[in-house]
C-alpha atoms as a PDB file:
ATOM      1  CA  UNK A   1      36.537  33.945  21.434  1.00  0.00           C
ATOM      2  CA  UNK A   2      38.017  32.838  18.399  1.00  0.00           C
ATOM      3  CA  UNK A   3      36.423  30.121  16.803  1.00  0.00           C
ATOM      4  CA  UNK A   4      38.332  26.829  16.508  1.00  0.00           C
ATOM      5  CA  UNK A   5      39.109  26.004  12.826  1.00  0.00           C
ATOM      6  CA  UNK A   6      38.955  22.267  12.003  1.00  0.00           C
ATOM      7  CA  UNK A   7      39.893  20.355   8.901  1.00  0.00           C
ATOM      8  CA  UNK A   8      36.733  19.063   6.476  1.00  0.00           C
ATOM      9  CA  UNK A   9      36.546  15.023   7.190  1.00  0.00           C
ATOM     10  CA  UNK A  10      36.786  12.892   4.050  1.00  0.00           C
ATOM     11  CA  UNK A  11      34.288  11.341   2.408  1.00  0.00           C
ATOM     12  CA  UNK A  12      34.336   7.716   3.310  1.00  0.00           C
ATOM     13  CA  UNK A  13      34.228   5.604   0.536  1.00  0.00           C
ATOM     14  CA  UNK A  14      31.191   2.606   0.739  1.00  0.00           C
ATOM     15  CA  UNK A  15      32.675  -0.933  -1.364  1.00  0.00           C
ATOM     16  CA  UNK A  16      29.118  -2.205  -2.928  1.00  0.00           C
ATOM     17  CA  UNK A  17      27.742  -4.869  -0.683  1.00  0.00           C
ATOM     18  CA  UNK A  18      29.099  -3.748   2.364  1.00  0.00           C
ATOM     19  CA  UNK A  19      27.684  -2.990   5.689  1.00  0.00           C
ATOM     20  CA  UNK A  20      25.933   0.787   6.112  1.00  0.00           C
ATOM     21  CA  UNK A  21      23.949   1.921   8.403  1.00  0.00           C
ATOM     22  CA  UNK A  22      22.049   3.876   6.108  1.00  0.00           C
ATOM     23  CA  UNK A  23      18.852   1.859   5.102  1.00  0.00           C
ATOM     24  CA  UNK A  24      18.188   0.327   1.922  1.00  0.00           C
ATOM     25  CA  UNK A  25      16.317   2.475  -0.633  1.00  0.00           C
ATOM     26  CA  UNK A  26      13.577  -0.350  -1.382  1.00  0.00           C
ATOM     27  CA  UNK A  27      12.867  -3.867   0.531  1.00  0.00           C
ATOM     28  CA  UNK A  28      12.153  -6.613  -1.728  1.00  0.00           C
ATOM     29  CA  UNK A  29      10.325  -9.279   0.189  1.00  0.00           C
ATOM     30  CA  UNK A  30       9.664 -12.779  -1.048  1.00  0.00           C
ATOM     31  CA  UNK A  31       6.460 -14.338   0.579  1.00  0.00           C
ATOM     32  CA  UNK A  32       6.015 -18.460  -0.666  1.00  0.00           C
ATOM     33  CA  UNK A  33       2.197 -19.138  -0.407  1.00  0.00           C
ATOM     34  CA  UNK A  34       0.785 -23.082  -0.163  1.00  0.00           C
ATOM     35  CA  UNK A  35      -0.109 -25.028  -3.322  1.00  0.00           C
ATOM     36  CA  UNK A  36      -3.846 -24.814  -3.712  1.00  0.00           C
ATOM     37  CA  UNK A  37      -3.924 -29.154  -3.612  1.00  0.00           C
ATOM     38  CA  UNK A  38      -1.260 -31.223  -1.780  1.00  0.00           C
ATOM     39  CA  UNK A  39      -0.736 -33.298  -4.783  1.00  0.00           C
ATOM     40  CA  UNK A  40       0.550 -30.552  -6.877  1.00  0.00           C
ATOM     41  CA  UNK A  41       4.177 -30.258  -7.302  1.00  0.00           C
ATOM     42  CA  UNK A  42       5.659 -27.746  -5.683  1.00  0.00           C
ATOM     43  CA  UNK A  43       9.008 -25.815  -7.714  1.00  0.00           C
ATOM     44  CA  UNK A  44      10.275 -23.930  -5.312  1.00  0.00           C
ATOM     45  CA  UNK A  45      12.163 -24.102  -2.109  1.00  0.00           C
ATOM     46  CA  UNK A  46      13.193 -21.922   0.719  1.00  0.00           C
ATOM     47  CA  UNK A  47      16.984 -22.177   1.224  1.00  0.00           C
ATOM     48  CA  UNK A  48      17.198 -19.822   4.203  1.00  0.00           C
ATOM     49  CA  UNK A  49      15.243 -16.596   5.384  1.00  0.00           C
ATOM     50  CA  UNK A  50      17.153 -14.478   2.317  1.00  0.00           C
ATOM     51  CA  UNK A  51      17.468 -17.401  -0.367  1.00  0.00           C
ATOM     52  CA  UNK A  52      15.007 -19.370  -2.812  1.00  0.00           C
ATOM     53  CA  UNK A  53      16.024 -21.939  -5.202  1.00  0.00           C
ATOM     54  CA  UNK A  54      13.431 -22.706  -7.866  1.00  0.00           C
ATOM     55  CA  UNK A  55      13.634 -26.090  -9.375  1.00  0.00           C
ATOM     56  CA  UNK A  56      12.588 -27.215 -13.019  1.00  0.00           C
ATOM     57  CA  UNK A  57       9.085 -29.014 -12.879  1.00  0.00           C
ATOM     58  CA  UNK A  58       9.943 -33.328 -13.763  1.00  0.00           C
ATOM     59  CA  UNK A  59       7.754 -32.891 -16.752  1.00  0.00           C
ATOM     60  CA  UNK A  60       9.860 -30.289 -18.349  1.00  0.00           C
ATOM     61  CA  UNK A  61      12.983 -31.964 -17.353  1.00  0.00           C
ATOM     62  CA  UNK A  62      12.115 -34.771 -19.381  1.00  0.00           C
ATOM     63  CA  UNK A  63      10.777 -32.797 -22.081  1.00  0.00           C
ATOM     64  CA  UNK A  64      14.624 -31.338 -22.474  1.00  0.00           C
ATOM     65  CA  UNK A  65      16.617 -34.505 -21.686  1.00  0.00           C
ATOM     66  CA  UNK A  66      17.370 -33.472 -18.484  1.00  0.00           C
ATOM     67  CA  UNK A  67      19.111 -30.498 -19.150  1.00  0.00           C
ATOM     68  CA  UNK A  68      18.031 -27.892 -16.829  1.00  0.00           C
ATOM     69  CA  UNK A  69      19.573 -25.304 -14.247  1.00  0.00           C
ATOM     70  CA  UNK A  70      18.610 -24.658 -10.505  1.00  0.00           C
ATOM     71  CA  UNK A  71      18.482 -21.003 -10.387  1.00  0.00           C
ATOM     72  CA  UNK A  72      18.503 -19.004  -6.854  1.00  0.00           C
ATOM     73  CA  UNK A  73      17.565 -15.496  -5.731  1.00  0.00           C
ATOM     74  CA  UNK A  74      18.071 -13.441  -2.359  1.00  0.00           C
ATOM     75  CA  UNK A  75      15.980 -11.136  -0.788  1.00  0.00           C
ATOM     76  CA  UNK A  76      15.704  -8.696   2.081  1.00  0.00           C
ATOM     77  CA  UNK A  77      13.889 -11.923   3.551  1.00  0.00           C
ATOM     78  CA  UNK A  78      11.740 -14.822   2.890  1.00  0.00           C
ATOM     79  CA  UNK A  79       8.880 -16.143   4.360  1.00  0.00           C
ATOM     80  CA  UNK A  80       7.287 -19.219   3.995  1.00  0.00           C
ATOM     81  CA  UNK A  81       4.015 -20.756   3.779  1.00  0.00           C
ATOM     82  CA  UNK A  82       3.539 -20.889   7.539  1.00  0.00           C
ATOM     83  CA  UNK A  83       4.378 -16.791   8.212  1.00  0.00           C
ATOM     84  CA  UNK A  84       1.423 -15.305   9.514  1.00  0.00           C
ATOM     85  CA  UNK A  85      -0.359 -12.057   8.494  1.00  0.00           C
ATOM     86  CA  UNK A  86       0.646 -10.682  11.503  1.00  0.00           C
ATOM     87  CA  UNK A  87       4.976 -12.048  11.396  1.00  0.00           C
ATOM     88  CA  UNK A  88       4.473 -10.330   7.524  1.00  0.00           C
ATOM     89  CA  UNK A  89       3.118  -6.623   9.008  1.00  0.00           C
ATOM     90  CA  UNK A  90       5.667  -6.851  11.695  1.00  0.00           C
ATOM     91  CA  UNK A  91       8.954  -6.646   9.697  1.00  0.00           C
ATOM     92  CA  UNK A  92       7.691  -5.525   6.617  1.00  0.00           C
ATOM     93  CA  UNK A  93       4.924  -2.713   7.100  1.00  0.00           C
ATOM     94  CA  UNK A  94       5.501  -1.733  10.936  1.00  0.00           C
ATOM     95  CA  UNK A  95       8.944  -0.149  10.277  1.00  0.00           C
ATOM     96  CA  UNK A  96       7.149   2.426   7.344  1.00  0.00           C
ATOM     97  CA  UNK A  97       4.084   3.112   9.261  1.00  0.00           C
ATOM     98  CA  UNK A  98       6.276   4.208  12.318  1.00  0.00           C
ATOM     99  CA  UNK A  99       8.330   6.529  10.196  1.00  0.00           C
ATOM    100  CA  UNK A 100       5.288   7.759   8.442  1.00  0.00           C
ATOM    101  CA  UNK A 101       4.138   9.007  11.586  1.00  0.00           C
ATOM    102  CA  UNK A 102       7.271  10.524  12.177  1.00  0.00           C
ATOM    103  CA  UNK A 103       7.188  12.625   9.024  1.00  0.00           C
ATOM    104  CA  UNK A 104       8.874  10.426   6.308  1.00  0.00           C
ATOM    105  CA  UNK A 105       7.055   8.884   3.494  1.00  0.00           C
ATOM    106  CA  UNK A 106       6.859   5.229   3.064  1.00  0.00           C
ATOM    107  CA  UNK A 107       5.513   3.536  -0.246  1.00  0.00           C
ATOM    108  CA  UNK A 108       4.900  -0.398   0.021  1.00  0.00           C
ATOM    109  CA  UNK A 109       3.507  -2.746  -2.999  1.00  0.00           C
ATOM    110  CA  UNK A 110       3.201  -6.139  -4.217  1.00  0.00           C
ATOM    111  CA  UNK A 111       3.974  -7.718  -7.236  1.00  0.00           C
ATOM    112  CA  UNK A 112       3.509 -11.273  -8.271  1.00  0.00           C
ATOM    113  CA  UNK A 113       0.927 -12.871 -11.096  1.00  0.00           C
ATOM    114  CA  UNK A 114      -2.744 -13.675 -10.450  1.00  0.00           C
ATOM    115  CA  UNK A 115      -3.250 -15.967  -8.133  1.00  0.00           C
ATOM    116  CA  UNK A 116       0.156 -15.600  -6.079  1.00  0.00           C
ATOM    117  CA  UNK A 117      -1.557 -14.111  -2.962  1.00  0.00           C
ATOM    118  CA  UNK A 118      -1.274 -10.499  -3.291  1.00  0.00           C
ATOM    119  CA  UNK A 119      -4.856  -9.757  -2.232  1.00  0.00           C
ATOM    120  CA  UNK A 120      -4.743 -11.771   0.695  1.00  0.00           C
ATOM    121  CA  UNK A 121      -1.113 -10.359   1.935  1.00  0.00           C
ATOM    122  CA  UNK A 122      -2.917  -6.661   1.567  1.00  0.00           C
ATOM    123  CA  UNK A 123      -6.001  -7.085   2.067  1.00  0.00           C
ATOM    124  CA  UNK A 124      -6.646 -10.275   3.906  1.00  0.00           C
ATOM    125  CA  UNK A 125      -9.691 -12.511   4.223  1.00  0.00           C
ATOM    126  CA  UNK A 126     -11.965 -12.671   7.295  1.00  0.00           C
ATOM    127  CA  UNK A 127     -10.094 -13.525  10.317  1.00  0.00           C
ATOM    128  CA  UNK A 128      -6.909 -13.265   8.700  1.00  0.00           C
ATOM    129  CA  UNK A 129      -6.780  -9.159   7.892  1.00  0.00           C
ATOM    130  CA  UNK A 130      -3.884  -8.179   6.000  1.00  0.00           C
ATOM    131  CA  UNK A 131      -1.222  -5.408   5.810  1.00  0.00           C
ATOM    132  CA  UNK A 132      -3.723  -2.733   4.731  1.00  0.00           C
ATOM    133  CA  UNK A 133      -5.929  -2.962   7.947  1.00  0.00           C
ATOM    134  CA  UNK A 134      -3.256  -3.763   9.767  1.00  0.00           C
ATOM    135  CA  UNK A 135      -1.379  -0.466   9.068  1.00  0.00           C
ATOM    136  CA  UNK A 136      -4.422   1.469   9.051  1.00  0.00           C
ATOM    137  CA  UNK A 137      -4.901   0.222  12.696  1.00  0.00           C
ATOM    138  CA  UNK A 138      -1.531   0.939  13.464  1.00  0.00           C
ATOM    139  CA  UNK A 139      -2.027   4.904  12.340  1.00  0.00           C
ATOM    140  CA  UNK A 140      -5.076   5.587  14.192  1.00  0.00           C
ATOM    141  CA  UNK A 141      -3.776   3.981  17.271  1.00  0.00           C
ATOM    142  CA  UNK A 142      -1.092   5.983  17.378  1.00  0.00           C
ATOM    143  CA  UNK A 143      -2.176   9.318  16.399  1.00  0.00           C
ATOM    144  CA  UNK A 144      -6.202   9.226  17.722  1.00  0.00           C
ATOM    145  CA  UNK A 145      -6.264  11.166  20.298  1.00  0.00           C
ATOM    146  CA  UNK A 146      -4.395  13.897  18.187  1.00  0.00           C
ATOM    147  CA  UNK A 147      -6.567  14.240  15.243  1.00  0.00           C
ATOM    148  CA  UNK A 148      -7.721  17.257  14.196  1.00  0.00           C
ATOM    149  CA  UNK A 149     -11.280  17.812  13.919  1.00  0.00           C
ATOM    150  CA  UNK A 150     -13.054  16.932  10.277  1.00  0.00           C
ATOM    151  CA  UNK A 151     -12.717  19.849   7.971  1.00  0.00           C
ATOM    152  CA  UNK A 152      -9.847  21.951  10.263  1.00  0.00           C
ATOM    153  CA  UNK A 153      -7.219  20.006   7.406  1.00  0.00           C
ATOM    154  CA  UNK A 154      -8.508  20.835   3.536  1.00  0.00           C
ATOM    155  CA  UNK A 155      -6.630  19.174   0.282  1.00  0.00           C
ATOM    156  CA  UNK A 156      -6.736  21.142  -2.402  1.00  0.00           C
ATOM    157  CA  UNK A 157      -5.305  20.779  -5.914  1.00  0.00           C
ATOM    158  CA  UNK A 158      -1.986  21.923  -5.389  1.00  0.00           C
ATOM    159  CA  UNK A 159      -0.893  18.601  -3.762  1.00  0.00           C
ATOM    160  CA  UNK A 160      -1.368  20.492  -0.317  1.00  0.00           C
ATOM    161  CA  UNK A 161      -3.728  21.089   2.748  1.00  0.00           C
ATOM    162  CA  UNK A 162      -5.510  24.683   3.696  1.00  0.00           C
ATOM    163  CA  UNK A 163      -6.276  25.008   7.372  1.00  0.00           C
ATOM    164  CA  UNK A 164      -9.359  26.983   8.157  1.00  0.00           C
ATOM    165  CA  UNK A 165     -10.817  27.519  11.455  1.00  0.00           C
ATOM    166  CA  UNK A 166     -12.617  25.406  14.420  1.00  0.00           C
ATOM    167  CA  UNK A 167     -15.931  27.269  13.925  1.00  0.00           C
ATOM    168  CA  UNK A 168     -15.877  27.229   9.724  1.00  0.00           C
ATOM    169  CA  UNK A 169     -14.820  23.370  10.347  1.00  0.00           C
ATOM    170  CA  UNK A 170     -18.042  23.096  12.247  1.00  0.00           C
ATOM    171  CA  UNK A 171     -20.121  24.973   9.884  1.00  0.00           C
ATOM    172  CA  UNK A 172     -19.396  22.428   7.180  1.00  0.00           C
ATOM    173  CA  UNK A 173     -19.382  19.773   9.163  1.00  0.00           C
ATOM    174  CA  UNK A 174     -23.101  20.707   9.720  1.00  0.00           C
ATOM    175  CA  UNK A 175     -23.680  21.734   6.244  1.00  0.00           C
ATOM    176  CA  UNK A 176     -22.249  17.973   4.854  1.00  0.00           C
ATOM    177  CA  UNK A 177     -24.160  16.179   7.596  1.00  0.00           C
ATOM    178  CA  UNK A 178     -27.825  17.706   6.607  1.00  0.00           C
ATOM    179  CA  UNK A 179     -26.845  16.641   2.651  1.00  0.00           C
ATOM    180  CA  UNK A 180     -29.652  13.543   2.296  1.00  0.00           C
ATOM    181  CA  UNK A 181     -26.725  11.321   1.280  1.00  0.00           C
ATOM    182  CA  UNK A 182     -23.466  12.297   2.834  1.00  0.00           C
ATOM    183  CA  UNK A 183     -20.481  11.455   1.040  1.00  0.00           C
ATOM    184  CA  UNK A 184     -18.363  11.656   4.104  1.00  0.00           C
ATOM    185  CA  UNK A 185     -17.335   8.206   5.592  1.00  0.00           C
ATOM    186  CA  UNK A 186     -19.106   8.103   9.481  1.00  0.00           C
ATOM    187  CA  UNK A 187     -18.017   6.128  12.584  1.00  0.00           C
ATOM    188  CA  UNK A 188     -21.462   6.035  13.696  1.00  0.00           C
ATOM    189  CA  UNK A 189     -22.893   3.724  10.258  1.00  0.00           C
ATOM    190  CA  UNK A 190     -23.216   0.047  10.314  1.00  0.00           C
ATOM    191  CA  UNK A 191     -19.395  -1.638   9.446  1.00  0.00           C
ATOM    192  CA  UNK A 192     -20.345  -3.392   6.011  1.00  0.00           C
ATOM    193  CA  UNK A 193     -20.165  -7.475   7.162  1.00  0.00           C
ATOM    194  CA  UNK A 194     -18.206  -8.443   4.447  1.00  0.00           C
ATOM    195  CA  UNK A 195     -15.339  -6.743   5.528  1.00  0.00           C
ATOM    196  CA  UNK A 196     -15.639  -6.391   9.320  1.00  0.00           C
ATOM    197  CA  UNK A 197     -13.750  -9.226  10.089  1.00  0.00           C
ATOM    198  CA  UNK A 198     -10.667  -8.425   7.897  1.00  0.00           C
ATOM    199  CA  UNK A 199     -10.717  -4.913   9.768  1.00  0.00           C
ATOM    200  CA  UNK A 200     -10.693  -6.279  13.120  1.00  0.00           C
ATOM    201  CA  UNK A 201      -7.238  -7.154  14.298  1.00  0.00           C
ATOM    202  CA  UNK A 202      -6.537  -9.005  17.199  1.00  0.00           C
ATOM    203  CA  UNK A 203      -3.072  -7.972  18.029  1.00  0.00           C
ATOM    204  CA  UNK A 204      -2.866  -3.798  19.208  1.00  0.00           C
ATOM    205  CA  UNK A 205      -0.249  -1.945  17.366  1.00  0.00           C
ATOM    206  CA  UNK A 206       1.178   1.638  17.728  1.00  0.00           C
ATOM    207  CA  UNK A 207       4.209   4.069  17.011  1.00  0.00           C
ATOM    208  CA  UNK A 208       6.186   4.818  19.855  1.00  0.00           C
ATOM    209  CA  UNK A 209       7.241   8.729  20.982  1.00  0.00           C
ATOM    210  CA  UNK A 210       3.975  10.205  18.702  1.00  0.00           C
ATOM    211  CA  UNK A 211       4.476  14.354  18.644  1.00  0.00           C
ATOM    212  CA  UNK A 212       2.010  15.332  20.572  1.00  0.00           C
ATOM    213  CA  UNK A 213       2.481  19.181  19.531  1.00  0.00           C
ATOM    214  CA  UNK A 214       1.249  18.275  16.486  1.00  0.00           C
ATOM    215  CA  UNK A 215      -1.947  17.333  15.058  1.00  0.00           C
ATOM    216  CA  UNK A 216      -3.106  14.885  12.365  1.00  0.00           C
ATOM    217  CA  UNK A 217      -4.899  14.194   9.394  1.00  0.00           C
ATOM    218  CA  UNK A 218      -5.647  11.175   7.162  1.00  0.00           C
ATOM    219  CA  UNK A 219      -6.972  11.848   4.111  1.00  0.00           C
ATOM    220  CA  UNK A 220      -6.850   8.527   1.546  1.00  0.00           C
ATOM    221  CA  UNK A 221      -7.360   8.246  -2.155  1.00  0.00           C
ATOM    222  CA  UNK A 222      -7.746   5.119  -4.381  1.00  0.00           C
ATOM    223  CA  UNK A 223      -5.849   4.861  -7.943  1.00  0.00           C
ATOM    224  CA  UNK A 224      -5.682   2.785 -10.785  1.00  0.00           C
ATOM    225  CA  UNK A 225      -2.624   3.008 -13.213  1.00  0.00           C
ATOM    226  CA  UNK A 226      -3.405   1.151 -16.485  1.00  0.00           C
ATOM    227  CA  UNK A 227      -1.796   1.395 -19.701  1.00  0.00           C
ATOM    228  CA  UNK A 228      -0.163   4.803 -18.487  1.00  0.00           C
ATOM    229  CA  UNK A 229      -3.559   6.001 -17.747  1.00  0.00           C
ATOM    230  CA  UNK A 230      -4.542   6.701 -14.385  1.00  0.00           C
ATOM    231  CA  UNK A 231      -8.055   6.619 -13.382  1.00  0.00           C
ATOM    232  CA  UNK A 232      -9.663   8.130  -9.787  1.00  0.00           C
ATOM    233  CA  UNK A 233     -11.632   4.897  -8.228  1.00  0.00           C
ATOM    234  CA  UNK A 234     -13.433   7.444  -5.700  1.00  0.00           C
ATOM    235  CA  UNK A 235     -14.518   9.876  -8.476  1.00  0.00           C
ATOM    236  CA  UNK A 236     -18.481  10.145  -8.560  1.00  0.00           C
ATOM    237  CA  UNK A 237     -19.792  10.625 -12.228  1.00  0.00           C
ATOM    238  CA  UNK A 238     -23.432  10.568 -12.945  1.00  0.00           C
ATOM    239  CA  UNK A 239     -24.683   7.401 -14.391  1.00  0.00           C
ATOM    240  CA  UNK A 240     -26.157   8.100 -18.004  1.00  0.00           C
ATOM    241  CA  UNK A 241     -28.198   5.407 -19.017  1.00  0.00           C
ATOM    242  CA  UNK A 242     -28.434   6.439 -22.437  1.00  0.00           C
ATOM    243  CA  UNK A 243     -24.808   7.133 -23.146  1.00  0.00           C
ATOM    244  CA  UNK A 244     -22.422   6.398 -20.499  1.00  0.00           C
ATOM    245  CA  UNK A 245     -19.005   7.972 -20.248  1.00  0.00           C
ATOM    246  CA  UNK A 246     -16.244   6.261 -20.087  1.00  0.00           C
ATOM    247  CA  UNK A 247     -13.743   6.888 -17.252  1.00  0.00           C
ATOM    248  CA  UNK A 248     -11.312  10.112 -17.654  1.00  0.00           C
ATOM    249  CA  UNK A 249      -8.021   9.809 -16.780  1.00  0.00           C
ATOM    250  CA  UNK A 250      -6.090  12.295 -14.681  1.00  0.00           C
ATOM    251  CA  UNK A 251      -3.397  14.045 -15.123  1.00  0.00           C
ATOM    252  CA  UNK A 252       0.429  13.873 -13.494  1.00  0.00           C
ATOM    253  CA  UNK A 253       1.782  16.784 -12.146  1.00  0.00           C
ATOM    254  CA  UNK A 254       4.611  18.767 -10.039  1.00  0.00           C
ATOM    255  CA  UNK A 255       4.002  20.786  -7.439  1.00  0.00           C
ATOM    256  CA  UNK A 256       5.757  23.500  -6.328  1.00  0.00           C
ATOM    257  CA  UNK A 257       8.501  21.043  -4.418  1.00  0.00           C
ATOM    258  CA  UNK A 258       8.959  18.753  -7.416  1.00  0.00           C
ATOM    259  CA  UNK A 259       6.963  16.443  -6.282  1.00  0.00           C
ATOM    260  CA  UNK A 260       4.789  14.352  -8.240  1.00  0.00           C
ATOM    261  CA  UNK A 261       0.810  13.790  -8.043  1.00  0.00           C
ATOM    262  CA  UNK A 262      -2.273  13.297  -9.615  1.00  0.00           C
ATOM    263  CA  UNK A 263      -4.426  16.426 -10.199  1.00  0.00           C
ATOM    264  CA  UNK A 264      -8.249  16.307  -9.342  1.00  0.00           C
ATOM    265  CA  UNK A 265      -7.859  13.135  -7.302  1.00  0.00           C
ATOM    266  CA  UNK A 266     -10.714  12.602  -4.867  1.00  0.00           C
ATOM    267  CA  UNK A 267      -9.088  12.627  -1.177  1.00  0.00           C
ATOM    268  CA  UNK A 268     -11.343  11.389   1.726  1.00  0.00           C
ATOM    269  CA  UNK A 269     -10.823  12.541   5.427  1.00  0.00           C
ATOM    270  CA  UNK A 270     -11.016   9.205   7.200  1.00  0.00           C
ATOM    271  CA  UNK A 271     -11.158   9.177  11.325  1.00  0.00           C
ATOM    272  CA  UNK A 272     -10.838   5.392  11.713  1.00  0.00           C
ATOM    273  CA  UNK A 273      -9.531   1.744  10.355  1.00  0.00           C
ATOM    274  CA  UNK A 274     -13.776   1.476   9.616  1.00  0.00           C
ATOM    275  CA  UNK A 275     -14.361   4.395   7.587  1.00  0.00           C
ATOM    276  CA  UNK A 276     -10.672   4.220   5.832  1.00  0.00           C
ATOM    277  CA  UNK A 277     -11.667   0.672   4.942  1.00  0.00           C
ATOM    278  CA  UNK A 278     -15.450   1.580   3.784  1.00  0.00           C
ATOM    279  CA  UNK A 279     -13.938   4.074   1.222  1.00  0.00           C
ATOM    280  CA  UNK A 280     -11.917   1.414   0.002  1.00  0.00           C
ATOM    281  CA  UNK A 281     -14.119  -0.740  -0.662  1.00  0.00           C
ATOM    282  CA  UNK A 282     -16.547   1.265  -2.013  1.00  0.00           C
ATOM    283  CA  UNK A 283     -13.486   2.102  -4.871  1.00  0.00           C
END
């Protein structure tokens, strides 16, 4: 049978600011939080669920004889001070943790100066549990009963995983639990109180159409980039009384698909929203 020949399709050209169905590289969210005391006065305002005007505060106005601009922005969306924890995760986090768990990686981040709510849209505050629990909750719903077993998945420094075998899994299993004080997070310790009620999240949340030929492993490290020096928040150094060292910074690297990461960072196999959340807190 001779094959059918058929001419190469054009490449269709894309005007800027048109319609694609191709999704946008990065979402930039606005999120408006309340003025800390209803007498304050408040500079901006929410035009519509893409648009915020901010306005020049009166005391400045007068300061410059009046002369002043209204200046508005756009964003993938904006929510205001009434948006709930939950409304936020739902369009903004729910979409990346579902392709996560369908192989694609998903970075999200907030940026804003202190005091603009960043900790409590991340973190949360009890009762209220942000987008990190939130996802969290979100991955282990989806892919518990599909985890591997602790110790089958390895990292090791070449921004990869080693598999090793049910019965050496079990051997170190054994070996880690006899240590005096385990380093390995555990389902069965006591959730720390100040943080069990951000963790514990009301609403039940998982991926749809999970692969279950395939089994999973979270593993969960905890960074801090300052002044182009990146410090491990897990690492364990031994405290010198007498003359403490100061934090060493890790190195950036490329592994062997050109991707980036930090060498010698402490990953943690985590089996749960708990013991994912006791690690980070304890960085």
């Amino acid at each position: 049978m001779k094959p059918a020949r058929t001419k190469t399709p054009r490449k269709l050209l894309v005007k800027k600011g048109s319609q694609t169905s191709l999704k946008d590289p990065v979402g930039v969210y606005c999120r408006v939080r309340p003025l800390s005391l209803p007498d304050q006065e408040c500079c901006i305002e929410v035009i519509n669920n893409t648009t915020v005007q901010l306005h020049t505060p009166e005391g400045y106005r007068l300061n410059r004889n009046g002369d002043y601009k209204e200046t508005q922005y756009s964003f993938k969306q904006v929510f205001g001070i009434h948006t709930t924890q939950k409304e936020l995760f739902d369009v903004v986090a729910n979409p990346l943790v579902d392709d996560l768990i369908h192989g694609k990686n998903g970075l999200l981040f907030t940026y804003g100066v202190t005091g603009s709510g960043k900790t409590h849209t991340m973190t949360g505050s009890p009762g209220e549990g942000g987008l990190l629990p939130r996802c969290l909750d979100m991955i282990f719903n989806s892919i518990g009963s599909f985890q591997a077993k602790r110790y089958v998945f390895k990292s090791n420094d070449r921004n990869s995983m080693d598999i090793q075998c049910e019965v050496d899994a079990l051997l170190e299993r054994q070996k880690r639990e006899a240590m005096p004080n385990p380093k390995t997070p555990s389902s069965k310790r006591q959730i720390d109180p100040e943080f069990a009620d951000m963790i514990n999240v009301q609403e039940f949340c998982k991926a749809e159409e999970v692969d279950e030929d395939s089994v999973y492993g979270v593993f969960v490290s905890y960074i801090e980039i300052y002044n182009n020096y990146i410090y491990d928040l897990l690492e364990e150094v031994p405290f010198d009384p007498i003359k403490p060292k100061p934090p060493q910074s890790k190195l950036l690297r490329e592994d062997k698909n050109h991707n980036m990461y930090v060498a010698g960072c402490t990953e943690v196999e985590v089996k749960s929203t708990e013991e994912a959340f006791e690690v980070f807190w304890r960085g």
